[in-house]
Protein backbone atom coordinates (compact mmCIF):
# COMPACT_ATOMS: atom_id res chain seq x y z
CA UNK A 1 -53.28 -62.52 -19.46
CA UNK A 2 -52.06 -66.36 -20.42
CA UNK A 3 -49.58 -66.59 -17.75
CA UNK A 4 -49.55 -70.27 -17.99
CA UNK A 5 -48.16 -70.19 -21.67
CA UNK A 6 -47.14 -66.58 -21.63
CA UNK A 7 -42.79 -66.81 -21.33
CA UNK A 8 -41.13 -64.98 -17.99
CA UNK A 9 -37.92 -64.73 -16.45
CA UNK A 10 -37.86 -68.16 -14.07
CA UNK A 11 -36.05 -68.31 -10.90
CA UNK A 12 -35.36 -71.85 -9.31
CA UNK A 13 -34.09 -71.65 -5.37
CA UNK A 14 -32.25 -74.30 -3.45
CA UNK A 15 -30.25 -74.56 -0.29
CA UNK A 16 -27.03 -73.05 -0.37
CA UNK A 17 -24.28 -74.91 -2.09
CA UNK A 18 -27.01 -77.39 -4.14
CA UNK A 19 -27.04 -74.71 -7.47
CA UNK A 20 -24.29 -77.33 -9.44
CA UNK A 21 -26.31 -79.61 -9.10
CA UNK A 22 -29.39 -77.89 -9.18
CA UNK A 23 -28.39 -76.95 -12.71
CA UNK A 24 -27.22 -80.84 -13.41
CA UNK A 25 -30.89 -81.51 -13.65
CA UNK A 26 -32.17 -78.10 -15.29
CA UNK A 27 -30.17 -78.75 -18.38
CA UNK A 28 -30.46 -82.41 -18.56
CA UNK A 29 -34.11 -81.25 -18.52
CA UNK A 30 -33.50 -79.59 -21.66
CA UNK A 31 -33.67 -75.85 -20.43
CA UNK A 32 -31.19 -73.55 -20.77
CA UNK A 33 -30.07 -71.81 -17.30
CA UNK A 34 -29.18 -68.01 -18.08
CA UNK A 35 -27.26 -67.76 -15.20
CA UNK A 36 -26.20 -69.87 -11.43
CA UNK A 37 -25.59 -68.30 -8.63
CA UNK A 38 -25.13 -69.65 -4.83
CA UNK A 39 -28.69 -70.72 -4.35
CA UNK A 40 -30.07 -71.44 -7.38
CA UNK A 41 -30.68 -70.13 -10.95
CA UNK A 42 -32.25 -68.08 -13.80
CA UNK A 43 -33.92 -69.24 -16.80
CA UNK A 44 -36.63 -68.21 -18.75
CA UNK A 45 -39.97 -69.89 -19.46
CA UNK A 46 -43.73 -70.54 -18.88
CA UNK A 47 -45.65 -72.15 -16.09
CA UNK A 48 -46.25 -74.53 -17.84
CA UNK A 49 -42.47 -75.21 -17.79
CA UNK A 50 -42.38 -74.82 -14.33
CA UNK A 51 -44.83 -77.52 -13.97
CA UNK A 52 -42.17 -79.67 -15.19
CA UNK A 53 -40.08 -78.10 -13.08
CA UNK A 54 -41.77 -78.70 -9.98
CA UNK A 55 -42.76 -82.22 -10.83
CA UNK A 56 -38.87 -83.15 -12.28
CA UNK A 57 -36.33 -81.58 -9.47
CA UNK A 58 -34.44 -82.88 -6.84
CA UNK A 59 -32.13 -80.75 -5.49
CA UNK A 60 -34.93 -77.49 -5.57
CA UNK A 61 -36.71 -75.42 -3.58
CA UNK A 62 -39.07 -73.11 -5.34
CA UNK A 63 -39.77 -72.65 -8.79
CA UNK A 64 -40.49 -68.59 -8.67
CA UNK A 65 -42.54 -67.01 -12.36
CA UNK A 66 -41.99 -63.44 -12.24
CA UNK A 67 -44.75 -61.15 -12.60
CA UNK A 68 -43.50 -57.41 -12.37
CA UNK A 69 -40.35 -55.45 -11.57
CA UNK A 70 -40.07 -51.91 -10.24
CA UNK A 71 -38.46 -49.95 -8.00
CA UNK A 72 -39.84 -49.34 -4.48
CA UNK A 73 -38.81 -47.65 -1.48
CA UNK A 74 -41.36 -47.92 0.62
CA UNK A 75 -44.13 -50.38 1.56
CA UNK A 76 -47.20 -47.94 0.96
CA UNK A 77 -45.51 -48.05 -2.69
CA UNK A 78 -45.83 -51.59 -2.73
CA UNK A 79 -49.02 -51.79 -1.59
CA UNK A 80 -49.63 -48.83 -4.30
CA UNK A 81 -48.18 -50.60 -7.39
CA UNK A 82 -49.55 -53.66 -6.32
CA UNK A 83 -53.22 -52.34 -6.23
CA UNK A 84 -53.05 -51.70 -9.79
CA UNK A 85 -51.85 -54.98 -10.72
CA UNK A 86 -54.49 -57.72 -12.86
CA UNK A 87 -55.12 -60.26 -9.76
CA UNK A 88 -57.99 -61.19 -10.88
CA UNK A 89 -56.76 -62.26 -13.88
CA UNK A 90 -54.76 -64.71 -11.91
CA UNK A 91 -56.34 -65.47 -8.53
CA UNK A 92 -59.85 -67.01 -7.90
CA UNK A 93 -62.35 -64.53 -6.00
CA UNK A 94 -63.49 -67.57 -3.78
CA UNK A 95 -60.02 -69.12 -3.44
CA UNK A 96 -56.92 -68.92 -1.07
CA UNK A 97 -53.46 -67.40 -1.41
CA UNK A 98 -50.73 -67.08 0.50
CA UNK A 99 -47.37 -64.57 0.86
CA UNK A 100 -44.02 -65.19 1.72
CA UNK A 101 -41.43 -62.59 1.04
CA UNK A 102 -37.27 -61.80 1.46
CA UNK A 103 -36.90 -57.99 2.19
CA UNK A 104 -34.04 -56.37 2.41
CA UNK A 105 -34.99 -52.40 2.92
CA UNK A 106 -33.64 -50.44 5.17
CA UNK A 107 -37.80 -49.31 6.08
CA UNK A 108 -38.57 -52.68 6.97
CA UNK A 109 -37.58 -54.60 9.86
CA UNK A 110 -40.26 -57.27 9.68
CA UNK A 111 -40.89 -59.28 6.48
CA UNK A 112 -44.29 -59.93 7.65
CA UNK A 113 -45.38 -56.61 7.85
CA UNK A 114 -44.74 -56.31 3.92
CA UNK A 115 -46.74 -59.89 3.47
CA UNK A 116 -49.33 -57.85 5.40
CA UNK A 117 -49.02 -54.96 2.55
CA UNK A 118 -49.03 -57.07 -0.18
CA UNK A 119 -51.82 -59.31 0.82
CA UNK A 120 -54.18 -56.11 1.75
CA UNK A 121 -53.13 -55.01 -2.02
CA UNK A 122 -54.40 -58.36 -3.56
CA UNK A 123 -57.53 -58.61 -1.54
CA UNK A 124 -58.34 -55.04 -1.94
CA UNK A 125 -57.95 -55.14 -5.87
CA UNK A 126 -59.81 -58.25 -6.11
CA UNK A 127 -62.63 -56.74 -3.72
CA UNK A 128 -63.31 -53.32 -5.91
CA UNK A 129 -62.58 -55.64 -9.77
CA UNK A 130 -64.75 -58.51 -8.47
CA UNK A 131 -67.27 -57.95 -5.71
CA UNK A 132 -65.33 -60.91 -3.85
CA UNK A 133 -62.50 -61.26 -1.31
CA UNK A 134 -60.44 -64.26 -1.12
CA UNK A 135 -59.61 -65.86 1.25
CA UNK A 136 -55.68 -65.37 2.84
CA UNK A 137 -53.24 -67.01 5.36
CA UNK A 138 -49.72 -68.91 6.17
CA UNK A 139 -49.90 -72.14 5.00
CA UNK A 140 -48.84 -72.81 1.56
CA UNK A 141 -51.25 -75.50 0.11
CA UNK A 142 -53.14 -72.66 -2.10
CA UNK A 143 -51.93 -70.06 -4.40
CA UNK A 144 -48.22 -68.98 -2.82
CA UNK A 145 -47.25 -64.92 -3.90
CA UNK A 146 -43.49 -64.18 -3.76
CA UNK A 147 -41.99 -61.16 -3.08
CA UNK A 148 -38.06 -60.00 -3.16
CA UNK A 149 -37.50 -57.07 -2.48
CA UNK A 150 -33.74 -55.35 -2.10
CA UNK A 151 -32.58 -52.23 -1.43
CA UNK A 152 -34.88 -49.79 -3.92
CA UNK A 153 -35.92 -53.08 -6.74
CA UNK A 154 -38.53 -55.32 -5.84
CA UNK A 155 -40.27 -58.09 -8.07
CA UNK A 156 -43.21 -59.80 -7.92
CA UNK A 157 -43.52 -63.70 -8.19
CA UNK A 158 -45.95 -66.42 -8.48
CA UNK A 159 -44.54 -69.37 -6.23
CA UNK A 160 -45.45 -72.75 -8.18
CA UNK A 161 -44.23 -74.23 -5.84
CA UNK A 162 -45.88 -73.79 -2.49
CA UNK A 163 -44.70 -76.38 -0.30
CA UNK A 164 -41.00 -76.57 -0.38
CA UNK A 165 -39.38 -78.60 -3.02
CA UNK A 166 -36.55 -79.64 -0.95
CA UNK A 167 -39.02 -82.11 1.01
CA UNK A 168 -39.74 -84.66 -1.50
CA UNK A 169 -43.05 -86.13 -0.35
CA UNK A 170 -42.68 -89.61 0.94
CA UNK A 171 -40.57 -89.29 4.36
CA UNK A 172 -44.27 -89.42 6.64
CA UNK A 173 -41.62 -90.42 9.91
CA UNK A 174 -38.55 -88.41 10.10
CA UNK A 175 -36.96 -89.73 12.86
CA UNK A 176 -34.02 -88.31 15.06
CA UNK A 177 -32.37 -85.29 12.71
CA UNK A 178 -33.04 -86.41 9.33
CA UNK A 179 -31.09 -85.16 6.35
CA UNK A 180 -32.74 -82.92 3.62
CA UNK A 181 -33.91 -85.22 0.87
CA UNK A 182 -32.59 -82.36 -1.83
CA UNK A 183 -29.65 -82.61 -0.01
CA UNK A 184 -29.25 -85.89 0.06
CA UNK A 185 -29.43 -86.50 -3.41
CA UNK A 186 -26.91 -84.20 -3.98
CA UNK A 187 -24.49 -85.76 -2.20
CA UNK A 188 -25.06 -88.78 -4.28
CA UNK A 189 -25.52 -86.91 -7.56
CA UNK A 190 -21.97 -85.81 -6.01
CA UNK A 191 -20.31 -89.21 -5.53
CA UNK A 192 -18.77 -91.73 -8.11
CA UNK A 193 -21.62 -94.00 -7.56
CA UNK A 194 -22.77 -95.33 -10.94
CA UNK A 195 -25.80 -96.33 -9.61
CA UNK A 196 -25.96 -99.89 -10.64
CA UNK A 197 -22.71 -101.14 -8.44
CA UNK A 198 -23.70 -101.91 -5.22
CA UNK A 199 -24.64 -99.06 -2.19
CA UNK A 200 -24.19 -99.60 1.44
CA UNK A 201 -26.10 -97.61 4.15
CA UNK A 202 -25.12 -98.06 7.59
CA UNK A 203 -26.26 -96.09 10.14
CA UNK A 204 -29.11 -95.32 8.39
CA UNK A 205 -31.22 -93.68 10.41
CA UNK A 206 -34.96 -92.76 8.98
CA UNK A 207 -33.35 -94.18 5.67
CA UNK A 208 -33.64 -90.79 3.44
CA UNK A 209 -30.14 -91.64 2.13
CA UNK A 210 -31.09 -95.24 0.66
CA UNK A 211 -34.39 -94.14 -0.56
CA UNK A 212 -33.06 -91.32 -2.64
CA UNK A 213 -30.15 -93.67 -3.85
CA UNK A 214 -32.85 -96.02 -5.26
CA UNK A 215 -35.08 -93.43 -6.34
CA UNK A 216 -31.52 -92.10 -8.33
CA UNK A 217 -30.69 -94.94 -9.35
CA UNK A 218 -34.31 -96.08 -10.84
CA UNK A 219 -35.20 -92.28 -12.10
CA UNK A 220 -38.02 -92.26 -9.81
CA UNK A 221 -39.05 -88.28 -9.20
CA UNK A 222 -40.17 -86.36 -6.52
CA UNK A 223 -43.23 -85.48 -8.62
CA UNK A 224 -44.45 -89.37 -8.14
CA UNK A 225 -45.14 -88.29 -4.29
CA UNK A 226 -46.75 -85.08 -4.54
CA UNK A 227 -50.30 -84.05 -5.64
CA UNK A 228 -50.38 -80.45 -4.65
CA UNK A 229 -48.63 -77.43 -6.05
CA UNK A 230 -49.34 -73.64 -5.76
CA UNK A 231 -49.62 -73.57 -9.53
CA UNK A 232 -52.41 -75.66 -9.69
CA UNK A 233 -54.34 -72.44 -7.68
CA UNK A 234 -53.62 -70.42 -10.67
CA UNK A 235 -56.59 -69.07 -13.19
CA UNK A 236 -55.40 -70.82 -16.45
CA UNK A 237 -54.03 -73.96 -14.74
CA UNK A 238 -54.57 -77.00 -17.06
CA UNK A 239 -54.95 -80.38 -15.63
CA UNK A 240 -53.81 -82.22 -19.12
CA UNK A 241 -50.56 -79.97 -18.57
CA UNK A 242 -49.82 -81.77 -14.84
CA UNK A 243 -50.95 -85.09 -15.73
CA UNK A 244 -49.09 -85.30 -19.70
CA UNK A 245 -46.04 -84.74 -17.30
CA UNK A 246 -47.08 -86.88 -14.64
CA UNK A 247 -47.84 -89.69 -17.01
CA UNK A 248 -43.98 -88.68 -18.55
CA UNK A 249 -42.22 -89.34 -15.26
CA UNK A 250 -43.89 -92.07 -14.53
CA UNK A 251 -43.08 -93.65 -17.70
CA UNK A 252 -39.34 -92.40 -17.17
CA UNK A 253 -38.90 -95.15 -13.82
CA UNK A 254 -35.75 -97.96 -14.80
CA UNK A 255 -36.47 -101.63 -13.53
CA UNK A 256 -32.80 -102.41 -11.89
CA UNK A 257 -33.38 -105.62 -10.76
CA UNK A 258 -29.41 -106.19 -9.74
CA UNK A 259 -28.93 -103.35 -8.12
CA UNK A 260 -28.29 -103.96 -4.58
CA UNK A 261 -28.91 -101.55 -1.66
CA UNK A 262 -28.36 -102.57 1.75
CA UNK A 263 -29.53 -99.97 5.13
CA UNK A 264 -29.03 -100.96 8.29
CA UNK A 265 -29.31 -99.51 12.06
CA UNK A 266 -28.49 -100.22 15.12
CA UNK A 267 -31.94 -98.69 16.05
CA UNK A 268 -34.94 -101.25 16.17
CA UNK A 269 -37.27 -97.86 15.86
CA UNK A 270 -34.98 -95.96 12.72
CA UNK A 271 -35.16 -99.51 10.96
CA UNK A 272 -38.93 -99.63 11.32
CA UNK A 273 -38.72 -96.10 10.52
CA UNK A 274 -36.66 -96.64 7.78
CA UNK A 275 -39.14 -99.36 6.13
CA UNK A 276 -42.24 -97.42 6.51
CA UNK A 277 -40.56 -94.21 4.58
CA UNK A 278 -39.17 -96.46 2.00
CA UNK A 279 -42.95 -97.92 1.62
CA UNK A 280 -44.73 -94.48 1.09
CA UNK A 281 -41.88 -93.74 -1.84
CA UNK A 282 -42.97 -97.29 -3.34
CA UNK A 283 -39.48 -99.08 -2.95
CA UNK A 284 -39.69 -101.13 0.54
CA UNK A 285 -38.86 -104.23 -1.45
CA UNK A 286 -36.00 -102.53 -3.21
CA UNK A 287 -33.32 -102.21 0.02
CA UNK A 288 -32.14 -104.77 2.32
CA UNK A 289 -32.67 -103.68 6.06
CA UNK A 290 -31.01 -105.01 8.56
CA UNK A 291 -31.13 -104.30 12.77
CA UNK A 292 -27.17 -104.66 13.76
CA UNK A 293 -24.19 -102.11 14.27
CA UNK A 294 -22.37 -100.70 11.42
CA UNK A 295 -19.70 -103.35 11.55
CA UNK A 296 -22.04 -106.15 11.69
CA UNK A 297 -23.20 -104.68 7.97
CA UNK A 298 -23.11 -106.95 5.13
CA UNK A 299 -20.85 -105.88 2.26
CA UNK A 300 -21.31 -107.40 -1.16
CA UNK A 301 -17.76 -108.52 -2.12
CA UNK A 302 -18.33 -109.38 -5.80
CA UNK A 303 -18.77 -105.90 -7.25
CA UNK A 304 -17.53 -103.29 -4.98
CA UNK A 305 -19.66 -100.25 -4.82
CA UNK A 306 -19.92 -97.32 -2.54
CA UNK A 307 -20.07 -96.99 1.14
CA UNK A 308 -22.17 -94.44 2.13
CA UNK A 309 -21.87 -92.88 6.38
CA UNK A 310 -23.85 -89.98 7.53
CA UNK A 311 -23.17 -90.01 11.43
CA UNK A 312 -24.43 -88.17 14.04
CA UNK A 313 -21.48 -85.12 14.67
CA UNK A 314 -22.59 -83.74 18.17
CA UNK A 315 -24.84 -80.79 17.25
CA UNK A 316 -28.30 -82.26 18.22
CA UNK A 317 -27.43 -85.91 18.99
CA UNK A 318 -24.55 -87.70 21.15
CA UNK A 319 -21.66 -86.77 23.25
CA UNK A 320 -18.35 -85.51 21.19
CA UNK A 321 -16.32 -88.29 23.52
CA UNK A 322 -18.13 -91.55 22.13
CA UNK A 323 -18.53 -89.55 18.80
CA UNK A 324 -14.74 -89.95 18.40
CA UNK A 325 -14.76 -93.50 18.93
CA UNK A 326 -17.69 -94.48 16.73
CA UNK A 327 -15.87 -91.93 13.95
CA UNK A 328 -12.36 -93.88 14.48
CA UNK A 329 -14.41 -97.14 14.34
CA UNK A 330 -15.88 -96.12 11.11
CA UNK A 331 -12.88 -95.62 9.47
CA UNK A 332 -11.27 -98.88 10.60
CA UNK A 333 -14.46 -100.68 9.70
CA UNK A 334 -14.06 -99.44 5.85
CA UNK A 335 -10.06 -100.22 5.76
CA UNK A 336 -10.51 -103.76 6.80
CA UNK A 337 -14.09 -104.81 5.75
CA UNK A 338 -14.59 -102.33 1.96
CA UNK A 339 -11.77 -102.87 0.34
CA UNK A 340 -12.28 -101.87 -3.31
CA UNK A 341 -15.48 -99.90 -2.08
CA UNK A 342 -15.44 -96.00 -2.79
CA UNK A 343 -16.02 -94.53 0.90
CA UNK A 344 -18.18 -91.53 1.69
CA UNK A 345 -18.77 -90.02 5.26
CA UNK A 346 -21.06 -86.81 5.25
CA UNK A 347 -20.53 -84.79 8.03
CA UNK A 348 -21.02 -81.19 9.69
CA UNK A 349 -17.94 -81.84 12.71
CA UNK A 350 -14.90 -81.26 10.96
CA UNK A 351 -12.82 -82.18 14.09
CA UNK A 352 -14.52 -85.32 14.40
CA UNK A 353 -13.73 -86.68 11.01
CA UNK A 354 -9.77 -86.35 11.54
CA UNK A 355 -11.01 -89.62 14.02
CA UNK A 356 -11.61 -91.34 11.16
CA UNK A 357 -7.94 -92.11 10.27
CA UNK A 358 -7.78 -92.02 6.45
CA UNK A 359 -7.12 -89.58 4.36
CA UNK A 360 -9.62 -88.47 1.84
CA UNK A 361 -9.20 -88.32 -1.87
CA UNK A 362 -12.15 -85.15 -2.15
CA UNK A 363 -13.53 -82.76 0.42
CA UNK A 364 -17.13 -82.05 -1.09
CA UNK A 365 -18.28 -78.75 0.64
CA UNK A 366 -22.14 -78.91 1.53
CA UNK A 367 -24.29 -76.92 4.15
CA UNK A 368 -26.94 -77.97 6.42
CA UNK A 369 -28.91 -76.25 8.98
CA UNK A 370 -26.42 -73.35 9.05
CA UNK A 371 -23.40 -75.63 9.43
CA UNK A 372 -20.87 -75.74 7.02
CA UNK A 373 -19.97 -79.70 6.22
CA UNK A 374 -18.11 -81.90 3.92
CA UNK A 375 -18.68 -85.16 1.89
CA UNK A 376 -15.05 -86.90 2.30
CA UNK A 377 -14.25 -89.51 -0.29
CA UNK A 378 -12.51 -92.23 0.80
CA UNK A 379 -10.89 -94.68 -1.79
CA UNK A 380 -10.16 -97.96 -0.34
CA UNK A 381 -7.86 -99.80 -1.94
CA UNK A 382 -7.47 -103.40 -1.63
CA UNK A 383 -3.66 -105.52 -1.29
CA UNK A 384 -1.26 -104.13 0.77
CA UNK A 385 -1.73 -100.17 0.17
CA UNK A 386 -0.70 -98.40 3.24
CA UNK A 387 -3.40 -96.14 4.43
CA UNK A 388 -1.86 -92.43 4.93
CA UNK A 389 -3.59 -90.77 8.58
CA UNK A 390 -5.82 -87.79 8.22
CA UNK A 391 -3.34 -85.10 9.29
CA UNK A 392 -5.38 -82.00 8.54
């Protein structure tokens, strides 16, 4: 069994309402997606595709191969059809593996207890074809088996991932309620930003925004921060493979040297924060920081760019009272001091972004930690264009 050059159906996760732009970067990948759906999509290919996969994507999760499909309807089946499967044509006797799982069965109420099933079918089969048991657990820095299961259909996975994709190596210091990198960059990938105009960061917090807008903007990819994946915990996994598409991102980066990027923070700690996160992804030197308020923020007036605000809205951090103030001081902030700037504020309070007191030209629908949130676009024109009040 060649698994590793042997073609499969491919499915690629992400957070819900990332799978546009997921695909974005599938297809300019050169794959073909056979189909999108809310959180992510199906293509078809090898692991070794899904090494490029892993080492190329932004806005991803998991990169899932499929193994086997069957029906199922209960997990002594599982554990049945599992014990008959080739594992040891795929896992190492003296290695480690992992399970994760998304059941959906009416027998199960615990998606552990079917982790427990399938992991007692992969040690077992491995102990009677090979003498040897390997070793199992929770974390994910090993081999990573995926299963879905639904109703009576279940399939089988190998998880290339491991690790979550979505977490894109570099951010060592979160800080105080850091957005999702994968996020992140879609919010940009999002935007009008042409990523060589100028990009303004206040409130920037642990700085994931400005990073990924330079790493965007420079085609640096999250495989640059990374140097352990589940399929590398594969029998058949070979290192030329990783490091001929290691060596092809690498080779990928842009040298901007115009490009301007400016973060700033009230915060002495998120700056410092900030600068240490934008050191471990290898562009400290490439974004200004600067210790002030938001309105203290130096805008580049030559080339107008994009403004760029991702608040705190009163879920984990701050009171909704001086929320509503700081919100209404945002948007008088970009009517007087960004003229000709493209706006964006990203934000999961609805309520508190009719504070801001300009009407947006998009409402970009986004979801974070179960909140459902919007990207408004704000263009702000210069002259004597009367701004119109949010009214809805």
């Amino acid at each position: 069994m060649k698994i590793f050059t042997s073609p499969s159906r491919i499915i690629v996760t992400c957070s819900k309402r990332l799978s546009t732009y997921l695909e974005k970067e599938v297809v300019d990948l050169g794959f073909v997606p056979e189909s999108t759906f809310a959180t992510g999509l199906e293509l078809y290919g090898t692991i070794n595709d899904c090494i490029k996969l892993n080492l190329n994507l932004r806005c991803a999760s998991q990169v899932h191969f499929s193994l086997k499909e069957f029906e199922v309807n209960h997990p002594d089946e599982l554990y049945r059809v599992l014990l008959e499967y080739p594992w040891e044509n795929i896992l190492s006797n003296d290695g480690y593996f992992s399970v994760t799982s998304n059941v959906d069965h009416p027998s199960i109420n615990n998606n552990l207890y079917v982790n427990v099933k399938v992991k007692d079918a992969i040690v077992d089969r491995m102990s009677r074809q090979t003498g040897q048991r390997p070793n199992s657990g929770s974390t994910l820095n090993g081999a990573v088996i995926y299963v879905f299961w639904k109703q009576e259909r279940a399939e089988i996975f190998l998880d290339t991932s491991g690790e979550t994709l979505s977490k894109h190596g570099y951010r060592k210091i979160p800080g105080k309620a850091p957005m999702l990198e994968a996020l992140a960059t879609a919010t940009l990938m999002a935007s009008k930003w042409d990523r060589k105009s100028p990009f303004i960061n206040p409130m920037c917090g642990s700085g994931t925004v400005a990073i990924e807008a330079i790493l965007l903007a420079t085609n640096r990819k999250p495989g640059l921060f990374r140097k352990n994946y589940s399929f590398m915990h594969f029998i058949g996994y070979d290192e030329n493979v990783y490091n001929n598409a290691l060596a092809e991102i690498q080779e990928q980066i842009k040298d901007i040297p115009e490009l301007i990027v400016i973060a700033s923070d009230i915060s002495e700690d998120a700056i410092e924060i900030a600068k240490a996160n934008a050191g471990n992804a290898g562009v400290r030197d490439l974004i200004r920081f600067k210790q002030c308020d938001f309105e203290e923020t130096f805008i580049h007036e030559g080339k107008p760019g994009v403004i760029y605000f991702n608040p705190e809205y009163g879920e984990r951090l701050g009171e909704i009272s001086e929320l509503e103030e700081t919100y209404a001081r945002m948007g008088d902030f970009m009517k007087k001091k960004c003229q000709g700037y493209t706006g964006y504020i990203f934000t999961g309070n609805l309520d508190l972004a009719k504070k801001i007191g300009l009407k947006a030209s998009r409402r970009i629908e986004f979801y974070t930690a179960r909140l459902d949130c919007r990207l408004f676009e704000y263009e702000l024109y210069g002259g004597t264009r009367r701004e119109i009040k949010e009214t809805t």
